[in-house]
Protein backbone atom coordinates (compact mmCIF):
# COMPACT_ATOMS: atom_id res chain seq x y z
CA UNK A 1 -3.86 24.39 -23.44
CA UNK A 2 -4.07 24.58 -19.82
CA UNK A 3 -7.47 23.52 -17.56
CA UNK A 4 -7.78 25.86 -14.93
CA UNK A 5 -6.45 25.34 -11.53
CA UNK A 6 -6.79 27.90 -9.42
CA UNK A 7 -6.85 32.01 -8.96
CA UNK A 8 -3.46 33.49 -8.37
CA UNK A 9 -2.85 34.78 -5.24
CA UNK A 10 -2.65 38.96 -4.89
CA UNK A 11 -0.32 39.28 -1.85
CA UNK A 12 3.04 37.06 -1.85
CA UNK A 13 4.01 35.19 0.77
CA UNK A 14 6.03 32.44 2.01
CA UNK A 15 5.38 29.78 5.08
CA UNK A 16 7.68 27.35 6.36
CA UNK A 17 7.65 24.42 9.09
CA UNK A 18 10.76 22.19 9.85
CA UNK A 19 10.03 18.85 12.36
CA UNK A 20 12.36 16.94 13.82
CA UNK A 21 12.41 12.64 13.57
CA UNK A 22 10.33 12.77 16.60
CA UNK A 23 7.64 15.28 14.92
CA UNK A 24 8.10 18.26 16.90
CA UNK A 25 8.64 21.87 15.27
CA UNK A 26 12.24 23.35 15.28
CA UNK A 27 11.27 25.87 13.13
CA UNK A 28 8.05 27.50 11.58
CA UNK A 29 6.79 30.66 10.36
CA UNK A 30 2.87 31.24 8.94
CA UNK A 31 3.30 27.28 9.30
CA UNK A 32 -0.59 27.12 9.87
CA UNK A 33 -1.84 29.40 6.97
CA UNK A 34 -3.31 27.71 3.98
CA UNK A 35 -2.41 27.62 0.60
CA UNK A 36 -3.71 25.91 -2.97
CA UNK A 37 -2.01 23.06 -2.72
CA UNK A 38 -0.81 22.03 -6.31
CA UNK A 39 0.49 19.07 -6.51
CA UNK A 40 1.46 18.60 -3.10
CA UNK A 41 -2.00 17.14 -2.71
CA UNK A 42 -0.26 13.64 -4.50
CA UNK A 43 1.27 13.50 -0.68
CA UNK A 44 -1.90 12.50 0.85
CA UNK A 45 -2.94 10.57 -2.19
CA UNK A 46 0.01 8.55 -1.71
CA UNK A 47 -0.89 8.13 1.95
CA UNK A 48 -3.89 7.45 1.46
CA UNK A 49 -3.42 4.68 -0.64
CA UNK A 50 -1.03 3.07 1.18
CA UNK A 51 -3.61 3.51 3.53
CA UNK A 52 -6.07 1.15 2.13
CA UNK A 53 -3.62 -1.39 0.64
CA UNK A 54 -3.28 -1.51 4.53
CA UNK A 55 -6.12 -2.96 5.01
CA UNK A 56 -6.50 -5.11 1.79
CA UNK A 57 -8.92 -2.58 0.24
CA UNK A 58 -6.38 -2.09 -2.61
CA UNK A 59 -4.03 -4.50 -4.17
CA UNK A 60 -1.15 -2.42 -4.88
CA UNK A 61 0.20 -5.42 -7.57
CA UNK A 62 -3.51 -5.06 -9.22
CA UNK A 63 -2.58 -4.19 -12.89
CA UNK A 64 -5.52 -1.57 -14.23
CA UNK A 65 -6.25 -0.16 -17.71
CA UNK A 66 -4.37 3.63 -17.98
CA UNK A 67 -6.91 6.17 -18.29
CA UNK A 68 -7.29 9.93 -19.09
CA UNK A 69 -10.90 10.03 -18.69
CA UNK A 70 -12.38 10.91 -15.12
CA UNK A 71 -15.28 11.24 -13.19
CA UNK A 72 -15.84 15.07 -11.96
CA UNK A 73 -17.54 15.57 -8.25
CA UNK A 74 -20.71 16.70 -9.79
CA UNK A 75 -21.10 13.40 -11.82
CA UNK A 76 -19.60 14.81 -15.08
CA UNK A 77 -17.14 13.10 -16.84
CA UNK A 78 -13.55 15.31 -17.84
CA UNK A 79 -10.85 14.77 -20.20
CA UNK A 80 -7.63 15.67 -19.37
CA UNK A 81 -5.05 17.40 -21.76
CA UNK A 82 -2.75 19.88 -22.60
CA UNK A 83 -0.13 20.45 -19.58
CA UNK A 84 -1.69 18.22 -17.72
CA UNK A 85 -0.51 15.27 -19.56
CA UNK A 86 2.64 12.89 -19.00
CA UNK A 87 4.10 12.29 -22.04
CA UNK A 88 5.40 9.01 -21.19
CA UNK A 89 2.01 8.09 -19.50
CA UNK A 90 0.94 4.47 -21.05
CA UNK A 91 -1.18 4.87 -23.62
CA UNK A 92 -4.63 4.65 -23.11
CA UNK A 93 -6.30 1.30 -22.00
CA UNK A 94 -2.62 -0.21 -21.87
CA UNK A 95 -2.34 -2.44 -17.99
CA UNK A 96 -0.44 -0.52 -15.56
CA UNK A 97 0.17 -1.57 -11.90
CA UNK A 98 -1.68 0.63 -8.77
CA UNK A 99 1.56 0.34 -7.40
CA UNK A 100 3.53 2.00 -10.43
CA UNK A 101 0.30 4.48 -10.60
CA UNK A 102 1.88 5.89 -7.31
CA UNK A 103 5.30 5.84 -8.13
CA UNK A 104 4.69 8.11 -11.56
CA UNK A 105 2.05 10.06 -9.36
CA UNK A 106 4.76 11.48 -6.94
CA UNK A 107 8.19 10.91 -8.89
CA UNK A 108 7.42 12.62 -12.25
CA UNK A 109 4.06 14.58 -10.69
CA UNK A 110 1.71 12.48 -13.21
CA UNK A 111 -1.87 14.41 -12.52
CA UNK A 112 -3.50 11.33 -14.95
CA UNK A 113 -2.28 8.74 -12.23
CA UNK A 114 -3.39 10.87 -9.11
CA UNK A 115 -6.87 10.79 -11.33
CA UNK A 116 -6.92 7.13 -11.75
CA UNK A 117 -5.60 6.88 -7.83
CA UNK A 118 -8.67 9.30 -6.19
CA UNK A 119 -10.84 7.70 -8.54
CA UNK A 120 -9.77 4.03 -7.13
CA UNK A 121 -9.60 5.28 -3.56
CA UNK A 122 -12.17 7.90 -3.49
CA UNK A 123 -12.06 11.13 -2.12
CA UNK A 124 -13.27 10.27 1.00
CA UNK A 125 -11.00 7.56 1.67
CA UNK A 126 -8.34 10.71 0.71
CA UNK A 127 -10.26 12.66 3.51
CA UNK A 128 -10.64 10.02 6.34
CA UNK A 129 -6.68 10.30 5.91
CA UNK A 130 -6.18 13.78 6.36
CA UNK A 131 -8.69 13.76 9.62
CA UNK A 132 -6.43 10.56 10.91
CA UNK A 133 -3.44 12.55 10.52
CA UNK A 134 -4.96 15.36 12.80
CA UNK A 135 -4.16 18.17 9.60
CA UNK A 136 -5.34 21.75 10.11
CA UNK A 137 -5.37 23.46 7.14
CA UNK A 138 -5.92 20.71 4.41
CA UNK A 139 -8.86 19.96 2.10
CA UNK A 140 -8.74 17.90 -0.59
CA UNK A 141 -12.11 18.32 -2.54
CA UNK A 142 -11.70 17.41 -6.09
CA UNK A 143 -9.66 15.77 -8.59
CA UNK A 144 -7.09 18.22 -10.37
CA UNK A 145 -8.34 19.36 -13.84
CA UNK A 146 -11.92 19.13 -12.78
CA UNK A 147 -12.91 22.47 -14.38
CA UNK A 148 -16.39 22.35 -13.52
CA UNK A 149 -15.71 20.97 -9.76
CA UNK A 150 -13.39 24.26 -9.79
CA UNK A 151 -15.99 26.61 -10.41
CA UNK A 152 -18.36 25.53 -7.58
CA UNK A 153 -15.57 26.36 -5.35
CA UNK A 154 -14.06 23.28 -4.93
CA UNK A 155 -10.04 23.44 -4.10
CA UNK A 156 -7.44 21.51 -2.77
CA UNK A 157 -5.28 23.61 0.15
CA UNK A 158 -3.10 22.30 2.81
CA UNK A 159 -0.51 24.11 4.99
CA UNK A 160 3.20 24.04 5.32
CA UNK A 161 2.81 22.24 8.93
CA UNK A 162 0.12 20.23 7.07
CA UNK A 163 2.36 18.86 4.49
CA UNK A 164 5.65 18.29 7.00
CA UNK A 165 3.56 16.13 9.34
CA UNK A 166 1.67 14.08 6.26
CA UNK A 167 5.50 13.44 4.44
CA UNK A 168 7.04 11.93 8.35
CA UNK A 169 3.87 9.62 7.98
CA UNK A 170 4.46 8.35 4.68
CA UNK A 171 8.17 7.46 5.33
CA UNK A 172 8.62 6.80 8.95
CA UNK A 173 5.95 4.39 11.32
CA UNK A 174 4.61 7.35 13.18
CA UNK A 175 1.73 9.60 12.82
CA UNK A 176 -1.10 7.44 11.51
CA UNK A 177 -2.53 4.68 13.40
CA UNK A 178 -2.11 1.94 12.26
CA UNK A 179 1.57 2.73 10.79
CA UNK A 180 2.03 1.98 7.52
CA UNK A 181 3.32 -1.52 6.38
CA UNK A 182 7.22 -2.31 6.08
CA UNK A 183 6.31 -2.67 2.27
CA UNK A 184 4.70 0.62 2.07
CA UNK A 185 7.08 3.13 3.84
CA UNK A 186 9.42 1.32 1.23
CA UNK A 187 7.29 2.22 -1.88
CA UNK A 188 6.89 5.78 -0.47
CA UNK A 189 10.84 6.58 0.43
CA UNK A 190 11.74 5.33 -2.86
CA UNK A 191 9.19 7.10 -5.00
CA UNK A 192 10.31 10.26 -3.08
CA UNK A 193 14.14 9.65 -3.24
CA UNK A 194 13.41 9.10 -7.42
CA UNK A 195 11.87 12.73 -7.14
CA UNK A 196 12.59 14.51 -10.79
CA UNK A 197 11.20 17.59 -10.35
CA UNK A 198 13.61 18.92 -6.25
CA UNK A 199 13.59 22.03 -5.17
CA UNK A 200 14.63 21.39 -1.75
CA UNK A 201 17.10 18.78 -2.83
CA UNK A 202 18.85 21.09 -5.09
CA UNK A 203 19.83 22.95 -1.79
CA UNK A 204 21.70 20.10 -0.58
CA UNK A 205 25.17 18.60 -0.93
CA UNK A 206 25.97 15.85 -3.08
CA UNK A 207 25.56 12.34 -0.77
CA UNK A 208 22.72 13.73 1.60
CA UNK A 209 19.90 11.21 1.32
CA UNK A 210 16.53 12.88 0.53
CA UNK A 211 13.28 12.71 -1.25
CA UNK A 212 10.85 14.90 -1.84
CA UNK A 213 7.48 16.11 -3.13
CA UNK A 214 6.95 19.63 -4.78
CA UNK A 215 3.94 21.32 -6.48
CA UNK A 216 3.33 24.58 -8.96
CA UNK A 217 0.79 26.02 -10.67
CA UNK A 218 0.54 30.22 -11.75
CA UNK A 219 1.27 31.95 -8.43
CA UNK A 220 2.13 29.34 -5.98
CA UNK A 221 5.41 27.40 -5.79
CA UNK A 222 5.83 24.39 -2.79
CA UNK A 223 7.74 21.60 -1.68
CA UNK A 224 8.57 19.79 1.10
CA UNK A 225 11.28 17.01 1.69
CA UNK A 226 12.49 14.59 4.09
CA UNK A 227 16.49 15.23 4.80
CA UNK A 228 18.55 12.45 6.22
CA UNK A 229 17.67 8.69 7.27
CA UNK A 230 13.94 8.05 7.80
CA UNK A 231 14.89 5.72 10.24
CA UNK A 232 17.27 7.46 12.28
CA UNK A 233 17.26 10.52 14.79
CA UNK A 234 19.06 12.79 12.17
CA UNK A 235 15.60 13.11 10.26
CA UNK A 236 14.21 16.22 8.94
CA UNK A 237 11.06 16.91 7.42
CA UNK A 238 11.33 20.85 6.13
CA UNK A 239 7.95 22.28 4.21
CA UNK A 240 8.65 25.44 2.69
CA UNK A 241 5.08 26.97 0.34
CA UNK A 242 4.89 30.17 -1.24
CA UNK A 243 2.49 32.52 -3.32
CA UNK A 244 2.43 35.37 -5.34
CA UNK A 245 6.22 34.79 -6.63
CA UNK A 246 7.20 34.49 -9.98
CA UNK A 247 8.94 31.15 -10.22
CA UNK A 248 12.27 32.28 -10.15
CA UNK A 249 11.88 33.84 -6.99
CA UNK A 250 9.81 31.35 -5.30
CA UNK A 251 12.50 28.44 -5.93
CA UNK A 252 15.01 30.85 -4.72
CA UNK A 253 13.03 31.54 -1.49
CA UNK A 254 12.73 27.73 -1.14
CA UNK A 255 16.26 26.97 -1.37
CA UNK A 256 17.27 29.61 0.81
CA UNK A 257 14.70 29.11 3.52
CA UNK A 258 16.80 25.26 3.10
CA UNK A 259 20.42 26.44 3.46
CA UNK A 260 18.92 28.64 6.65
CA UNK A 261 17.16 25.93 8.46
CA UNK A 262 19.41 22.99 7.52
CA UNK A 263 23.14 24.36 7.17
CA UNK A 264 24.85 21.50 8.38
CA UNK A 265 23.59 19.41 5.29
CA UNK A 266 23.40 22.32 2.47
CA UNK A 267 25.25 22.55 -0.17
């Protein structure tokens, strides 16, 4: 059985923003509104600890026990379970690297390594991020299945311009000062590009390179993807979020809004 994440929306709706390699906006619509984030949150996570191993606050090659156990933001401890659990998550107590806690957190969507990640970092560290990145719309105030966190009001939201600008920071050297290492933009691009769970990518032809981060929970369906070579001028970033679509429809609407704004590399 499901914890609970989040009231579904009443009114659909779907936002999009698509930046260019130099960050500016080719296209956007309801770019700035904000939505429950899902699992798009992991994005900044990611960031964030890349962040910090930055600055030698984290070792990424630190091996720490695997946990499913969690500290809630009124002091109360949590249990994951149910969907929230990764079936091929090390067992409990067995050593796992920070570094691998970041690839399963964004390649498979593992919500007990985000956990174990904002519980290493701490959500501030996850906030000072978000203000360095200059985001709008995004709030990132407790960790996900933190039931009693939820019903104080706590969310996670973030915005489809939100989420384009945070994925160009976590795979090219721009938008956060300092830039992320060599190392790091390495880690994040290939975590991304080993992405098991596209949306966006399905919307492409076979031999574009691509990587991406999408979320879901009742109600509200997102991703957002980097399209071409991080390091060259063909780069895209495209954000596409929606709400109130059942998830048939909101995948469709994702993969069309992709073959509209990037027809030149759909499939």
């Amino acid at each position: 059985m499901s914890l609970p994440t989040a009231a579904a929306p009443e009114e659909s709706a779907v936002s999009h923003c698509l930046l260019d390699a130099h960050g500016s906006v080719l296209d956007a619509q309801g770019a700035d509104r904000p939505y429950y984030a899902a699992s798009t949150i992991k994005l900044h996570v990611l960031l964030a600890a890349l962040r910090e191993a930055g600055t030698g606050r984290l070792d990424l090659t630190a091996s720490v026990p695997a946990i499913r156990s969690f500290t809630g933001a009124n002091g109360a401890p949590f249990t994951l379970g149910g969907d929230h659990l990764d079936p091929m998550y090390p067992a409990e107590g067995a050593p796992v690297e920070v570094q691998e806690l970041l690839r399963r957190m964004i390649d498979r969507s593992s919500n007990e390594a985000t956990d174990h990640v904002i519980e290493l970092l701490g959500l501030d560290s996850v906030e000072a991020t978000i203000i360095g990145l200059g985001l709008r719309s995004t709030r990132v105030e407790r960790l996900i299945g933190d039931a009693a966190a939820l019903r104080t009001g706590a969310t996670n939201e973030t915005s489809a311009a939100d989420l384009a600008l945070t994925m160009r920071a976590a795979v090219t050297p721009y938008g956060l000062a300092p830039p992320l290492s060599a190392s790091s933009l390495d880690l994040a691009r290939e975590a991304l590009r080993a992405q098991r769970i596209p949306v966006i990518g399905s919307a492409l032809r076979e031999g574009v390179r691509w990587g991406s981060k999408s979320g879901w929970v009742d109600g509200f369906r997102h991703d957002v993807a980097f399209v071409g070579d991080p390091d060259g001028e063909d780069l895209r970033v495209l954000a596409v979020m929606t709400a109130g679509l059942a998830p048939e429809d909101a995948d469709r609407r994702i993969t069309d809004r992709a073959r509209e704004l990037l027809p030149d590399v759909a499939g």
